[in-house]
Protein backbone atom coordinates (compact mmCIF):
# COMPACT_ATOMS: atom_id res chain seq x y z
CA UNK A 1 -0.04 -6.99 26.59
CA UNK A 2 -1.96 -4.24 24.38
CA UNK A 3 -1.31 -4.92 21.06
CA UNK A 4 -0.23 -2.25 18.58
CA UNK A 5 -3.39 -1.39 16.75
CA UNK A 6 -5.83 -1.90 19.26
CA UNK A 7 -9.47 -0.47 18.51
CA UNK A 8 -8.39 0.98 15.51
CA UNK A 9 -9.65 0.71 11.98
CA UNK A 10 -7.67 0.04 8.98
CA UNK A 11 -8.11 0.88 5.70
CA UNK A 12 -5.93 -1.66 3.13
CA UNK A 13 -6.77 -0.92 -0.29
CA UNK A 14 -5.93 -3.81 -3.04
CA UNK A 15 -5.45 -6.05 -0.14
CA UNK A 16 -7.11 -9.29 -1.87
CA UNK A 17 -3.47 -10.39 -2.46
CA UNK A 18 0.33 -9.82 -2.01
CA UNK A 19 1.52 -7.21 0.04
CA UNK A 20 -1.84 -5.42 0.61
CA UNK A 21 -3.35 -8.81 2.00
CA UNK A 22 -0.15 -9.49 4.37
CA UNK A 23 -0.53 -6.40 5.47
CA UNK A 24 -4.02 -6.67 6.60
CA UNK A 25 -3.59 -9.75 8.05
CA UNK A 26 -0.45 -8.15 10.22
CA UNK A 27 -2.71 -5.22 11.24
CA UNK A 28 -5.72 -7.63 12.01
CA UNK A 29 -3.25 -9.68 14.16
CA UNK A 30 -2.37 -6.53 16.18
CA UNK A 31 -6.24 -5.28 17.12
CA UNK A 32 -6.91 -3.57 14.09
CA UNK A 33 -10.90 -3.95 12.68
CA UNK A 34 -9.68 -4.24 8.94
CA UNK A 35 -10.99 -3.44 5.71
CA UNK A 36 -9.93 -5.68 2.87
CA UNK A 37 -10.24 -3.77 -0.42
CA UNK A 38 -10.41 -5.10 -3.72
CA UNK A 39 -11.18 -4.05 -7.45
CA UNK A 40 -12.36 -7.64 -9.04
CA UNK A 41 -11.59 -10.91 -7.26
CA UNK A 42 -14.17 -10.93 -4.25
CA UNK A 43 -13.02 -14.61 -3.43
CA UNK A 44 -9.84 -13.26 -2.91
CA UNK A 45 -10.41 -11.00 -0.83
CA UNK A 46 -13.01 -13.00 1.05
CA UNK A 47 -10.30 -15.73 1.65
CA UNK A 48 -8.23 -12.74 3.26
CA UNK A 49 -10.91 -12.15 5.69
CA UNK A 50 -11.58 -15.21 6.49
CA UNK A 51 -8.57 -16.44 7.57
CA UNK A 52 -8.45 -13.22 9.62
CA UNK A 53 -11.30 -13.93 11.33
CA UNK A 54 -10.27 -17.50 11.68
CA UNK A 55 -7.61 -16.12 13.96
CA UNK A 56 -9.68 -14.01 16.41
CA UNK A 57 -9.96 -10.61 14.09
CA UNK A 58 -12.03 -8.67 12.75
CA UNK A 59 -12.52 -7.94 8.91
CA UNK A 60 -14.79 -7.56 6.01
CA UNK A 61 -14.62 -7.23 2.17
CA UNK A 62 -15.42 -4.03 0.22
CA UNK A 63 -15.19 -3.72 -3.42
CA UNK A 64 -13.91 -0.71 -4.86
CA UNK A 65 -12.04 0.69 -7.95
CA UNK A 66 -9.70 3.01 -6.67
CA UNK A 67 -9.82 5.13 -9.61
CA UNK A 68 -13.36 5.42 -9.31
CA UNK A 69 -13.94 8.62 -6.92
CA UNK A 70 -17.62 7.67 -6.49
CA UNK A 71 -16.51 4.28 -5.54
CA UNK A 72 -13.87 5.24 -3.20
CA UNK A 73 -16.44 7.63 -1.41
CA UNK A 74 -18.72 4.15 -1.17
CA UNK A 75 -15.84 2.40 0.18
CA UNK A 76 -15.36 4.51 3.65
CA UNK A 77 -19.11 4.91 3.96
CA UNK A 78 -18.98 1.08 4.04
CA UNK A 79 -16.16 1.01 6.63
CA UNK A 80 -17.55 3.60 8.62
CA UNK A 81 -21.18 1.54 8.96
CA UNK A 82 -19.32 -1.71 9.93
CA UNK A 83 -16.50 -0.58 12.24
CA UNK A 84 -16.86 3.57 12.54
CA UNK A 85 -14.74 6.32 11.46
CA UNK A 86 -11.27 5.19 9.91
CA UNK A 87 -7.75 5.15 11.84
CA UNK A 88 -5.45 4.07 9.54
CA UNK A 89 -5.07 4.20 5.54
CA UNK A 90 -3.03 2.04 3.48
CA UNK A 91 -2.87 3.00 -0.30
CA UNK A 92 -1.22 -0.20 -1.61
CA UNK A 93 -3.38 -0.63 -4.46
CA UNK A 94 -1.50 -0.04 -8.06
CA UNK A 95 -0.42 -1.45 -11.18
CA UNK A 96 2.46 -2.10 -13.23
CA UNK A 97 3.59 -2.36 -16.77
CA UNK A 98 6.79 -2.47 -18.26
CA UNK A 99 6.96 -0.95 -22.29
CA UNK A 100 10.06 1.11 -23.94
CA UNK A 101 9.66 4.95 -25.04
CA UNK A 102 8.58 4.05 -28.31
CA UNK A 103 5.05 1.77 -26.86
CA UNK A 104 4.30 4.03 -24.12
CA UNK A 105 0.15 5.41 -25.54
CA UNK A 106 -2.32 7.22 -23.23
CA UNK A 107 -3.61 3.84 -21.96
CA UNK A 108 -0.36 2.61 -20.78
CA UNK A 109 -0.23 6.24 -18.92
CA UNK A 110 -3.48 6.69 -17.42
CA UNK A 111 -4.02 2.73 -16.47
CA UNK A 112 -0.55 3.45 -13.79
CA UNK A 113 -0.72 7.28 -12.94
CA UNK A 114 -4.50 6.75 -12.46
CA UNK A 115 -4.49 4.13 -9.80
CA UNK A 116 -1.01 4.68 -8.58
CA UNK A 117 -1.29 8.16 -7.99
CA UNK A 118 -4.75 9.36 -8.15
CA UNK A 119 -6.24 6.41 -6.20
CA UNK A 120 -4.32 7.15 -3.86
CA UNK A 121 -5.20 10.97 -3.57
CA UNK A 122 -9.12 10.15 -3.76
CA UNK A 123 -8.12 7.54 -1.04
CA UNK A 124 -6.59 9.97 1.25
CA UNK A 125 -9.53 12.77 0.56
CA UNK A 126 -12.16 10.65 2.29
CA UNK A 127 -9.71 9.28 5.20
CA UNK A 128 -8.81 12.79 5.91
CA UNK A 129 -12.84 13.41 6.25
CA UNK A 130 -13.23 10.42 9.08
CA UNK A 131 -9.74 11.25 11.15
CA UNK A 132 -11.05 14.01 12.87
CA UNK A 133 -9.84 15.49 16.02
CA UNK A 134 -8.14 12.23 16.97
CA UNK A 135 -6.06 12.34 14.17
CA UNK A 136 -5.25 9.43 11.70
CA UNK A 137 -2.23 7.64 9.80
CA UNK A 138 -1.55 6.91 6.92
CA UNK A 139 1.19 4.39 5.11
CA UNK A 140 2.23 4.74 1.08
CA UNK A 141 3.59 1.65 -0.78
CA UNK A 142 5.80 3.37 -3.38
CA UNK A 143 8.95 1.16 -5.06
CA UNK A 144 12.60 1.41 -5.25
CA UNK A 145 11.86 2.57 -8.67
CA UNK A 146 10.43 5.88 -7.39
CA UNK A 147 14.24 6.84 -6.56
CA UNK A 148 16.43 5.00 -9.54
CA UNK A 149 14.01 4.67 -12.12
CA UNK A 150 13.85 0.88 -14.22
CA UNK A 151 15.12 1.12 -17.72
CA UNK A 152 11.76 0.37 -19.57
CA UNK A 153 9.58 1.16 -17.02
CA UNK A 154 9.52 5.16 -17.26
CA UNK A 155 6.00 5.29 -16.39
CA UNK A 156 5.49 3.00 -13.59
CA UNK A 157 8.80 4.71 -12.06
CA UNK A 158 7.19 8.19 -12.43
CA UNK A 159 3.88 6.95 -10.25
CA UNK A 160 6.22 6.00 -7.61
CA UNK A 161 8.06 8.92 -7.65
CA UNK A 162 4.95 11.16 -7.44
CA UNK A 163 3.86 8.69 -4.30
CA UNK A 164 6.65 9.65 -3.05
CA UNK A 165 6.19 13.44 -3.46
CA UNK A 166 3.11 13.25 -2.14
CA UNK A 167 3.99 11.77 0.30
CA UNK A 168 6.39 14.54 1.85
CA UNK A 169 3.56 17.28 0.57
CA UNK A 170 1.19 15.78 2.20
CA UNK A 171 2.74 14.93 5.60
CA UNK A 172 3.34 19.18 5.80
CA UNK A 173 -0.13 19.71 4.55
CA UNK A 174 -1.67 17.71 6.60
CA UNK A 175 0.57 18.03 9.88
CA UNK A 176 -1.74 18.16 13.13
CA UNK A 177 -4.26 15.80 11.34
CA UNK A 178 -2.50 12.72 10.16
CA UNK A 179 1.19 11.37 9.78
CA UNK A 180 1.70 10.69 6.15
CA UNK A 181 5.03 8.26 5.15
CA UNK A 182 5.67 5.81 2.36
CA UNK A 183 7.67 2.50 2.33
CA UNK A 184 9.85 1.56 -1.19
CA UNK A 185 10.05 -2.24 -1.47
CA UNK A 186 12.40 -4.33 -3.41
CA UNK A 187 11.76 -7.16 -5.28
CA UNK A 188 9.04 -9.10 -3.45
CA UNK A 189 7.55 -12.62 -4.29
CA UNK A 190 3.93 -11.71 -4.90
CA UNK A 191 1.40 -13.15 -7.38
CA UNK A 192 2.19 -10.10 -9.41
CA UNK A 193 5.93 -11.06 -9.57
CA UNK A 194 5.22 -14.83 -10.54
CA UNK A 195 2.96 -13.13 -13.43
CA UNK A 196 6.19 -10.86 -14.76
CA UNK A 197 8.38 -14.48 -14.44
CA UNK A 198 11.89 -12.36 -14.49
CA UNK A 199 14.18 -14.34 -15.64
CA UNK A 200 16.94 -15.57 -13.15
CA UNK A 201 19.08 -13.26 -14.71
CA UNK A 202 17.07 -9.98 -13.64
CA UNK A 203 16.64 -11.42 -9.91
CA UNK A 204 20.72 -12.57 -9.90
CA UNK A 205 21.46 -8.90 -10.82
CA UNK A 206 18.94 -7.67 -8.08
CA UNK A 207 20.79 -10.33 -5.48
CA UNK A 208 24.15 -9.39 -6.44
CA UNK A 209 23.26 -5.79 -5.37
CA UNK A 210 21.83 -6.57 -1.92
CA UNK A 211 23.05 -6.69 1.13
CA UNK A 212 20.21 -9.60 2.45
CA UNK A 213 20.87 -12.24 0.08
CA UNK A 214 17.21 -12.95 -0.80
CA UNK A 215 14.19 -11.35 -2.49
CA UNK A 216 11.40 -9.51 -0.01
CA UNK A 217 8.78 -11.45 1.26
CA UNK A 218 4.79 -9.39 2.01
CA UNK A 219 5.64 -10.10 5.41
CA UNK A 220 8.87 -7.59 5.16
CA UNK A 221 6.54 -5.10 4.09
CA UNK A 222 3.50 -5.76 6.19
CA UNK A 223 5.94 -5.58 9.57
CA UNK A 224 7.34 -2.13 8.19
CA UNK A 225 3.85 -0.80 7.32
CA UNK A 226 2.67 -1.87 11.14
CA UNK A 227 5.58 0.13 12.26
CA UNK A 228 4.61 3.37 10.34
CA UNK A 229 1.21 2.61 11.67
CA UNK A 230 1.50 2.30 14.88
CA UNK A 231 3.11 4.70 17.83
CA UNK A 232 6.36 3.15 17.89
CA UNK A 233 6.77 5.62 14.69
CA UNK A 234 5.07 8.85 16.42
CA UNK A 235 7.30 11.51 15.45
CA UNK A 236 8.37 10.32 11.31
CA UNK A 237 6.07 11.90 9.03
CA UNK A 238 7.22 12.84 5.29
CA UNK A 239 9.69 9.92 5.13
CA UNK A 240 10.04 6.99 2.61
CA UNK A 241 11.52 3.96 4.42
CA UNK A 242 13.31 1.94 2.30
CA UNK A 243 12.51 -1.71 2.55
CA UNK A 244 14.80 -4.18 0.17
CA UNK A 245 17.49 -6.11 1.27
CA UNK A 246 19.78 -3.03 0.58
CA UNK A 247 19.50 -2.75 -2.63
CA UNK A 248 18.61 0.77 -4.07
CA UNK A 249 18.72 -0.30 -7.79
C-alpha cells in the first residue's frame, strides 16, 4: 500500500519537541523525507531524527530561528540540497507567555507576534518559492485561544488569532499554488505544558468542558496535521480544524 506522503518533502519547523516532533515523526512514517527544525537544542532535534531513521525514514536536522529571515532563507536552501524542492510546510514553531494588561512591554509583544506570526509568514515566503507548478501544502498550528481568547494571555491569543487570519488570506491568495489550513489544539501534554505546571484546577476546568475526557496528546495533532497534508484533504483550504476533545474554551 502507498503510503500518504510518499516522495514528498516536509518542512516541520520547531519540531525538536512536542507537537512539531510527533508530527515529523507521523509524516516520516508515511514516506515523507523530513526536515526537523529547531532554534537551540540540536540534540533534540537530532534524537528526533534519529529515531526516524531508526524506523526506515528519512530525516535531517537544520537549525534555524524562525524570526530570523536570513536564517529561514538558509533553512530551505538546506532542505532543498538534501532532499529537493519542498512539498509540505508545517509552521508549528511559537512561543507562549502568560502576563496581565498591566506587564504586557514590547518584549513580551514582539518575543510571541514575532515567531508566532511572522515566522510563520517568512516560513511560507520561501515554501511558496520551491512549490512550483506542482503545487505545495501547507498546515498552521494555531490554539483554541485564537477563537476565545485566555484571560491573561491577550497576546499569545492575538498571535493565534492572526494565524488564523492568515490562514484564510492566504489559502485565497495563494489558491492554484498551495492549500493553506490551520489546526487549533487543546490542552496537550508537551514539554512546554509540564514547564507552565497548571494546577489541577486549570486542567479540571478544561476536562469539565470537554467532550473526550482527557487532555490532547502530539499524536492527536500529528494525525490531524497528516490529514491536512495529505490528499485525503484535497478540496479544504482556508479552514481551522479544531482539534481538543470538544472543548472550545
Amino acid at each position: 500500500m502507498k503510503k500518504k506522503l510518499q516522495g514528498k518533502v516536509a518542512v516541520v519547523t520547531g519540531a525538536s519537541k512536542g507537537i512539531g516532533a510527533q508530527i515529523a515523526r507521523r509524516f516520516a512514517d508515511e514516506g515523507a523525507k523530513v526536515v526537523v527544525n529547531y532554534s537551540s537544542s540540536k540534540e533534540a532535534a537530532e534524537k528526533v531524527v534519529a529515531g526516524i531513521k531508526s524506523s526506515g525514514g528519512e530525516a535531517v536536522a537544520v537549525k534555524a530561528n524562525m524570526r530570523n529571515r536570513s536564517e529561514v532563507q538558509n533553512l530551505f536552501a538546506e532542505t532543498g540540497k538534501t532532499f529537493g524542492p519542498t512539498d509540505i510546510l508545517v509552521n508549528n514553531a511559537g512561543v507562549y507567555d502568560f502576563k496581565p494588561l498591566q506587564s504586557i512591554d514590547e518584549k513580551h509583544f514582539r518575543d510571541q507576534f514575532d515567531l508566532n506570526v511572522l515566522g510563520l509568514i517568512y516560513a511560507t515566503q520561501e515554501a511558496v518559492k520551491q512549490f512550483g507548478d506542482r503545487g505545495g501544502n501547507i498546515v498552521n498550528i494555531s490554539s483554541v485561544v485564537g477563537k476565545t481568547p485566555a484571560p491573561g494571555a491577550a497576546v499569545y491569543s492575538a498571535t493565534k488569532a492572526a494565524v488564523e487570519s492568515l490562514t484564510r488570506g492566504l489559502a485565497q491568495e495563494l489558491a492554484g499554488k498551495a492549500r493553506v489550513n490551520s489546526i487549533a489544539p487543546g490542552m496537550v501534554v508537551t514539554e512546554g505544558l509540564r514547564d507552565m505546571n497548571p494546577d489541577e484546577q486549570f486542567k479540571d476546568q478544561f476536562l469539565a468542558r470537554a467532550s473526550v475526557k482527557r487532555l490532547g496528546e502530539p499524536e492527536d495533532i500529528a494525525k490531524a496535521a497528516l490529514f491536512l497534508a495529505s490528499e485525503d484533504s484535497s478540496w479544504i483550504s482556508g479552514e481551522t480544524v479544531l482539534v481538543s476533545g470538544g472543548v472550545r474554551l
